[in-house]
Protein backbone atom coordinates (compact mmCIF):
# COMPACT_ATOMS: atom_id res chain seq x y z
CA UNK A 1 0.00 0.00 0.00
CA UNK A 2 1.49 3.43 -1.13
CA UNK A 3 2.50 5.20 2.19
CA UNK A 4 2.12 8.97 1.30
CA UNK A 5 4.42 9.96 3.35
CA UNK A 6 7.15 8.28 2.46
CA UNK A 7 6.55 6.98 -0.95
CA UNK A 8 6.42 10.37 -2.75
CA UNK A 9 9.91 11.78 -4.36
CA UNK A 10 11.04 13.69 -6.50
CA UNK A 11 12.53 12.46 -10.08
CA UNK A 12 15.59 14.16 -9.18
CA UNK A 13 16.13 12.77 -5.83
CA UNK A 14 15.38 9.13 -7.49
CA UNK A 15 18.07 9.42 -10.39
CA UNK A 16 20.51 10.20 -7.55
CA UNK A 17 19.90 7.57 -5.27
CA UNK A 18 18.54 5.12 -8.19
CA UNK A 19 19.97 1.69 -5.95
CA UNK A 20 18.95 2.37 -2.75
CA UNK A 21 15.32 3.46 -4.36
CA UNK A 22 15.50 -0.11 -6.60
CA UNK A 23 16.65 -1.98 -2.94
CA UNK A 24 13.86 -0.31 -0.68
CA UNK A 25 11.27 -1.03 -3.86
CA UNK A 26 12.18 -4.83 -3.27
CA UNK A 27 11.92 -5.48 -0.15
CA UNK A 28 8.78 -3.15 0.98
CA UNK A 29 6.90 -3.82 -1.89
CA UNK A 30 5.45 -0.04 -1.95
CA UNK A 31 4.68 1.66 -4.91
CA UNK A 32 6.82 4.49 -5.30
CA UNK A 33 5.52 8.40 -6.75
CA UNK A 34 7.76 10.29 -8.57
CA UNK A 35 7.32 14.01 -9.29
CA UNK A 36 8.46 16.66 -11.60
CA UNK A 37 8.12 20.01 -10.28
CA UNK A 38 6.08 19.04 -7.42
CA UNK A 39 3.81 17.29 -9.78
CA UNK A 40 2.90 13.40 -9.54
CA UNK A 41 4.15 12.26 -13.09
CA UNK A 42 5.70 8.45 -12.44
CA UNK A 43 4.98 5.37 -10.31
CA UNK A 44 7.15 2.75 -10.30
CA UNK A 45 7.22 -0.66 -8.74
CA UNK A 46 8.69 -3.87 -8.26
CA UNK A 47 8.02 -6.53 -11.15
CA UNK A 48 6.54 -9.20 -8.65
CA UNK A 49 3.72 -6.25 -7.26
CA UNK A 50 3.20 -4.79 -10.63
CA UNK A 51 2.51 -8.79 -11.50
CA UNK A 52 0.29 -8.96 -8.20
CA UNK A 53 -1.70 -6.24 -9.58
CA UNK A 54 -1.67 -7.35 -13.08
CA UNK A 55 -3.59 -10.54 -11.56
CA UNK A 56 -5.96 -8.95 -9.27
CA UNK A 57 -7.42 -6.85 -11.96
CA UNK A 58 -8.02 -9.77 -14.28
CA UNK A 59 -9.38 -11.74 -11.05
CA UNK A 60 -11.92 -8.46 -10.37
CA UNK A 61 -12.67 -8.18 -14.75
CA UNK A 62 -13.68 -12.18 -14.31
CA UNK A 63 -16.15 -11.28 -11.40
CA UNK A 64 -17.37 -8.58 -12.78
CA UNK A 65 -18.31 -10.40 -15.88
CA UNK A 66 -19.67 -13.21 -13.99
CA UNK A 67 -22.08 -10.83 -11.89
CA UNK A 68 -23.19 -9.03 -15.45
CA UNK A 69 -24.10 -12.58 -16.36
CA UNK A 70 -25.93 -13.17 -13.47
CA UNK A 71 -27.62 -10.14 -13.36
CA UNK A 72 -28.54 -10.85 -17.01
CA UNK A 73 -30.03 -14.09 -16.24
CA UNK A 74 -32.11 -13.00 -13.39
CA UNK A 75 -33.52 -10.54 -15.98
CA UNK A 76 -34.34 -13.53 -18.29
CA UNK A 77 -31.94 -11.97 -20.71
CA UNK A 78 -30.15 -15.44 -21.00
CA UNK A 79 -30.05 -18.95 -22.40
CA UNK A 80 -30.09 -22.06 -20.82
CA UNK A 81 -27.21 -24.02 -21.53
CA UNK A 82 -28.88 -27.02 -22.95
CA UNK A 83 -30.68 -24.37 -25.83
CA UNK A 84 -27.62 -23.26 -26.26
CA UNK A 85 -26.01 -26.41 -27.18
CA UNK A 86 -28.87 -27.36 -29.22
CA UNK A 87 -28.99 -24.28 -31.31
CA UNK A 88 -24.93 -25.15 -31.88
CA UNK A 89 -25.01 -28.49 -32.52
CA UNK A 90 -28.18 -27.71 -35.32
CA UNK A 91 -25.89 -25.66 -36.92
CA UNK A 92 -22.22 -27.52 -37.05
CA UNK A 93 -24.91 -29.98 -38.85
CA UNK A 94 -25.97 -27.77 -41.28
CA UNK A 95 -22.44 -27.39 -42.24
């Protein structure tokens, strides 16, 4: 979790201490804020967070789609699986 008051520096201050940055990235796993002229520009992170991340949005896309689905077939804007099929299979036949 970004801490905001320690994980917000300046580009400047980040190209001179770039390894002790890269080191402190690694082992707290904090996102880190860069700014230009006192203005949020950059946020950098270690690969194995940004990979986290990466997952947990898929994971929260999948159950979002999943609940749209739901919510769709509780508004009897669905198929049932078996019509589905049916409707499928009827056409691979017809080809």
């Amino acid at each position: 979790m970004l801490d905001l008051t320690k994980d917000i520096r300046s580009l400047t201050e980040f190209k001179r201490n770039t390894s002790e940055f890269v080191e402190n990235l690694k082992q707290t796993k904090h996102p880190l804020v860069l700014t230009v002229n006192g203005k949020a520009e950059l946020v950098i992170q270690d690969a194995q967070s940004y990979q986290e991340l990466l997952e947990a949005a898929e994971l929260l896309e999948t159950i979002k789609g999943i609940k749209r689905g739901i919510d769709q077939m509780n508004q009897g804007q669905g198929k049932k699986a078996e019509d589905f099929f049916a409707e499928m299979f009827e056409k691979l036949d017809k080809v």
